[in-house]
Protein backbone atom coordinates (compact mmCIF):
# COMPACT_ATOMS: atom_id res chain seq x y z
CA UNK A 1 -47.50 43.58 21.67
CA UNK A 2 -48.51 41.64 25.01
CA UNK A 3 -46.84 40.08 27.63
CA UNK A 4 -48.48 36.90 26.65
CA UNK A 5 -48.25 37.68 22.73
CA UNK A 6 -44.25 38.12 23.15
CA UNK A 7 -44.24 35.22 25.02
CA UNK A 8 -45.85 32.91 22.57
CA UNK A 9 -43.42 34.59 19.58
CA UNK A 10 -40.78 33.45 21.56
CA UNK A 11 -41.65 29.96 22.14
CA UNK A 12 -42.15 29.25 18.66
CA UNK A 13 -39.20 31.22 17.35
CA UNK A 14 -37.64 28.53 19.67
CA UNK A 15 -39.67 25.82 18.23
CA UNK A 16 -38.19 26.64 14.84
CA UNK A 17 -34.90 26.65 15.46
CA UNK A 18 -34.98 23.30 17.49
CA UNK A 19 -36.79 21.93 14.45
CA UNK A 20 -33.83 23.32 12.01
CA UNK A 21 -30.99 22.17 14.44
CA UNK A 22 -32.66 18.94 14.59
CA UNK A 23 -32.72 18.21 10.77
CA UNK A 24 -29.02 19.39 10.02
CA UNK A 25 -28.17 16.75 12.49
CA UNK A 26 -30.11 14.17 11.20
CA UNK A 27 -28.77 14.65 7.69
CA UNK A 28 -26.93 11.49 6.88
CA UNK A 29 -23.63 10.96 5.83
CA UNK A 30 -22.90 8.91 2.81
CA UNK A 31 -19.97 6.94 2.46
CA UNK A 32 -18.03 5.79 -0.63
CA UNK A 33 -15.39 3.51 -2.02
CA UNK A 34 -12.58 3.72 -4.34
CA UNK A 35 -12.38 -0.37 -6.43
CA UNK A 36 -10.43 -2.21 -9.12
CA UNK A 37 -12.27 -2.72 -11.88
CA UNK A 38 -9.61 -5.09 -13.03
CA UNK A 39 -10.57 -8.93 -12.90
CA UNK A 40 -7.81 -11.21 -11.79
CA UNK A 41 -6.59 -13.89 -13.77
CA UNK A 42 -4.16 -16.79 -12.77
CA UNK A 43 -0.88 -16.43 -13.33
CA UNK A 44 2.96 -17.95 -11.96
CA UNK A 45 3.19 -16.29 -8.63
CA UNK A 46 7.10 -15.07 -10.24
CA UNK A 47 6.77 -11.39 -8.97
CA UNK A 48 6.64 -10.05 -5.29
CA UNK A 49 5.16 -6.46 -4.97
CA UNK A 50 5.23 -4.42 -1.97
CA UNK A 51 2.80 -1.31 -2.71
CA UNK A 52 3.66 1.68 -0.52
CA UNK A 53 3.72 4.09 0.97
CA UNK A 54 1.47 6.22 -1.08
CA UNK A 55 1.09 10.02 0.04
CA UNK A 56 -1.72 12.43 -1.46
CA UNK A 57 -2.43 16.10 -1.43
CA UNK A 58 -3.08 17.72 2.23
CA UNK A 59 -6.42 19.29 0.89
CA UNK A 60 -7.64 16.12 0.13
CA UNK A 61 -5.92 13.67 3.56
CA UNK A 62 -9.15 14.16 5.01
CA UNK A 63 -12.48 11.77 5.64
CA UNK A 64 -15.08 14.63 3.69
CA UNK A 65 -15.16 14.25 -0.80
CA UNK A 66 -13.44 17.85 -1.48
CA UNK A 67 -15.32 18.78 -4.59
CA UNK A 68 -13.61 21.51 -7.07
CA UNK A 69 -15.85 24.14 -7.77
CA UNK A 70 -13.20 26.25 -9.93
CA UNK A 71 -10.22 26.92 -9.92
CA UNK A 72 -9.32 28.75 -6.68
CA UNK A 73 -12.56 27.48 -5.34
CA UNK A 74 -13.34 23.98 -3.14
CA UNK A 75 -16.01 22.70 -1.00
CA UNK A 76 -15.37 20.34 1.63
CA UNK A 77 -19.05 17.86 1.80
CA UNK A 78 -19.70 17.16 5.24
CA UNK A 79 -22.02 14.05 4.56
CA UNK A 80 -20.02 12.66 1.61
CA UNK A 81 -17.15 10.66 2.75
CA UNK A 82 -14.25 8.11 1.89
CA UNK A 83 -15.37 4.65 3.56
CA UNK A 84 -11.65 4.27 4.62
CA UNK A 85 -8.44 7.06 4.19
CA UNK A 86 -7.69 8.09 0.89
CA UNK A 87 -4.11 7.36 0.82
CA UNK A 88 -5.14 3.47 2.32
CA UNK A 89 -7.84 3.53 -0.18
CA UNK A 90 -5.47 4.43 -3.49
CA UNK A 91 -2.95 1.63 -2.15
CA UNK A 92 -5.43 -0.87 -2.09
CA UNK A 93 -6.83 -0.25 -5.47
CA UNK A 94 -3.31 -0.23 -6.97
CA UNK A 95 -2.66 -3.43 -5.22
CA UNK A 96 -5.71 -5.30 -6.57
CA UNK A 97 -5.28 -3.61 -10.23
CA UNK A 98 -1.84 -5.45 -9.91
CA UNK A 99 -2.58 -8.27 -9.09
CA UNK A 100 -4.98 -9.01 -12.30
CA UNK A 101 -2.35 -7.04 -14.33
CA UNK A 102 0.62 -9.26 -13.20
CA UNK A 103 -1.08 -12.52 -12.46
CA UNK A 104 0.49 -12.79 -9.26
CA UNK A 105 -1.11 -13.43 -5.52
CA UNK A 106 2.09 -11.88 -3.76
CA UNK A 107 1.32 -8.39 -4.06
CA UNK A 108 1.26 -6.83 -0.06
CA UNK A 109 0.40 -3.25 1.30
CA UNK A 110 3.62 -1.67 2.72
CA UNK A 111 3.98 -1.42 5.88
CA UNK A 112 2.69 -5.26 6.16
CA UNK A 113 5.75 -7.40 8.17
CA UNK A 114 5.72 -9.80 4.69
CA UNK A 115 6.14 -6.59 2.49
CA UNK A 116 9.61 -6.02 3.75
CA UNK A 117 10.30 -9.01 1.80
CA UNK A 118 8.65 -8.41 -1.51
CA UNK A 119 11.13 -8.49 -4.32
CA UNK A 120 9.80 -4.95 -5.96
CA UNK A 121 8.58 -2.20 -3.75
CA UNK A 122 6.05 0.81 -5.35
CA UNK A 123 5.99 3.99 -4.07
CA UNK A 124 3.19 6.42 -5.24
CA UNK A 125 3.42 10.56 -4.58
CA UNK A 126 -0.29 11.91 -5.68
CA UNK A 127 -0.16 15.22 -6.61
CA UNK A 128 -3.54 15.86 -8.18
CA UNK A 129 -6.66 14.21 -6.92
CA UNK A 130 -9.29 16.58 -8.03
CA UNK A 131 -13.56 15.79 -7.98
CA UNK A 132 -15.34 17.72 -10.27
CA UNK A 133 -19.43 15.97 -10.15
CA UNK A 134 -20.91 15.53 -13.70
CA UNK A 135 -17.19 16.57 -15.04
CA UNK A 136 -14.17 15.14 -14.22
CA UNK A 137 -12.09 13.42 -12.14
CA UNK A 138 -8.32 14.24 -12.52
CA UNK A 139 -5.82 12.14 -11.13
CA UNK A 140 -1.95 13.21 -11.65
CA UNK A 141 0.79 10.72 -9.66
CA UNK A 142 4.66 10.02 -9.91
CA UNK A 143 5.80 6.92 -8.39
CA UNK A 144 8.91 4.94 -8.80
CA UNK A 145 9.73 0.78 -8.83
CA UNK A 146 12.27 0.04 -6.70
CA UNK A 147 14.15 -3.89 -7.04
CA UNK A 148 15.23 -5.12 -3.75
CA UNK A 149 17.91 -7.37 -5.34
CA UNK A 150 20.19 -4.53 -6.60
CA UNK A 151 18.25 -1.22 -5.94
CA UNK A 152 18.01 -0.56 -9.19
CA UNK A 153 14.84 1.78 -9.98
CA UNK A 154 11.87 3.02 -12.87
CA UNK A 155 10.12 5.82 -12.04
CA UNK A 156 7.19 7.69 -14.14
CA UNK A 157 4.05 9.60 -14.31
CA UNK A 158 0.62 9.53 -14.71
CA UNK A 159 -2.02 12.16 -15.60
CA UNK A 160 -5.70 10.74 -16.45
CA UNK A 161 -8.42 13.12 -16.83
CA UNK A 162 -11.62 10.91 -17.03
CA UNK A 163 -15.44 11.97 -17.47
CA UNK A 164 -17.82 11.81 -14.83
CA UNK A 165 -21.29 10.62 -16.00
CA UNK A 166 -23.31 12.57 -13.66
CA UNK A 167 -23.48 14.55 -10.41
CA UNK A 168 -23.59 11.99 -8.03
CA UNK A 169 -20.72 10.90 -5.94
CA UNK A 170 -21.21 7.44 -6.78
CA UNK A 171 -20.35 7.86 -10.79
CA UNK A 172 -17.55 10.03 -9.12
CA UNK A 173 -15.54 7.25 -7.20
CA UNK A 174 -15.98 5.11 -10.31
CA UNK A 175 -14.13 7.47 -12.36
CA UNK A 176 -11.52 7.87 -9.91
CA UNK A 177 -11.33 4.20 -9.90
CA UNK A 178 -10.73 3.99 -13.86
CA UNK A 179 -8.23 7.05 -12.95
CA UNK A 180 -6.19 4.12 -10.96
CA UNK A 181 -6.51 1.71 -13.60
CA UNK A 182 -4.88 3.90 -15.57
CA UNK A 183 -1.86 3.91 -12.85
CA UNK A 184 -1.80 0.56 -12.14
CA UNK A 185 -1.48 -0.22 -16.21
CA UNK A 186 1.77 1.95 -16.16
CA UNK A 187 3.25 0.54 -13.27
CA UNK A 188 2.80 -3.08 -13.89
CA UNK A 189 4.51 -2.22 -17.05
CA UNK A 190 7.39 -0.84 -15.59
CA UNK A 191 7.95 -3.75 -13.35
CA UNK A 192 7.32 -6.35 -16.14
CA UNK A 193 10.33 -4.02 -17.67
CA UNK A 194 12.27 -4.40 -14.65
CA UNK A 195 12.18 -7.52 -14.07
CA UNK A 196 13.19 -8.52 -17.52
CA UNK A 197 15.78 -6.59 -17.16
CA UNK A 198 19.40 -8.30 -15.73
CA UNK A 199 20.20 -7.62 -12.66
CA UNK A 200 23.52 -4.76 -11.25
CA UNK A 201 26.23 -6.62 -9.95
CA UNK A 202 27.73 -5.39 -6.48
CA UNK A 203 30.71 -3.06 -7.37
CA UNK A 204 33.58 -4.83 -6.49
């Protein structure tokens, strides 16, 4: 091979990979949302809810979907990412699920200055938060209701497996978002429990 022949190899070997480098950066990055799919209804305002905090698996505290791709197998998707952190994202869902559940406006996001006052206070400890496209997405919680007046506490757990109608990631956040209906039913049920129930008096 030439001088000149060598030359020109080069310069388009270059080409290429300028042209390849260019296009993974350009690939764009999709962003998605976790919502209530619960519509609110008017109600008396009687119960004060402080949601929070809410802590989530360390595989998934990150901005990228984590898909599962079996069982000892996950892919972190570069271009496919939560709108807002997971953890903030869950919280808010529960909170809005709540609020049409309980009929009630005063439902805050702990650490919010007006959620130290909230009469009930729910804290949420995801375990599972699993994304399987076109499968399922698998949601598994404990969490606990807390009543300011006399500490006096209901705790349970969730475990919702719900189908995914295709691949996209789209279909995916929705069924997560059913996932935390799901939640949200069993909690507002344990504070309609709670607060129907009388309250502790101080120990003398």
């Amino acid at each position: 091979m030439t001088l000149e022949k060598a030359v020109r190899c080069s310069k388009t070997f270059i080409l290429v990979l300028c042209a390849l480098a260019t296009g993974c950066a350009s690939a764009p990055t999709r962003f998605y949302t976790l919502s209530s799919t619960l519509t609110p209804t008017g109600g008396s305002d009687a119960l004060s809810v402080s949601v929070g905090p809410v802590s989530i698996p360390a595989q998934v505290d990150r901005p990228q979907i984590v898909v599962s791709e079996g069982p000892n197998r996950v892919v972190v998707d570069e271009t496919s990412r939560w709108a807002s952190p997971l953890s903030d994202a869950i919280a808010g869902v529960v909170a809005a699920n709540l609020i049409a559940l309980l009929g009630t406006q005063k439902v805050t996001l702990f650490p919010q200055v007006t959620s130290a006052n909230a009469d009930y206070r729910v804290a949420i400890e995801v375990q599972t938060f699993e994304s399987a496209p076109g499968s399922t997405a698998t949601l598994s919680a404990v969490w606990s209701v807390r009543r300011k007046q006399d500490g006096r506490t209901q705790s349970g757990r969730t475990s919702v497996r719900e189908p995914v109608s295709d691949t996209g990631y789209e279909a995916l956040a929705a069924a997560h978002s059913r996932a935390l209906t799901t939640l949200s039913r069993d909690i507002a049920d344990a504070l309609r429990t709670l607060s129907r129930s009388p309250a502790t008096p101080p120990p003398t």
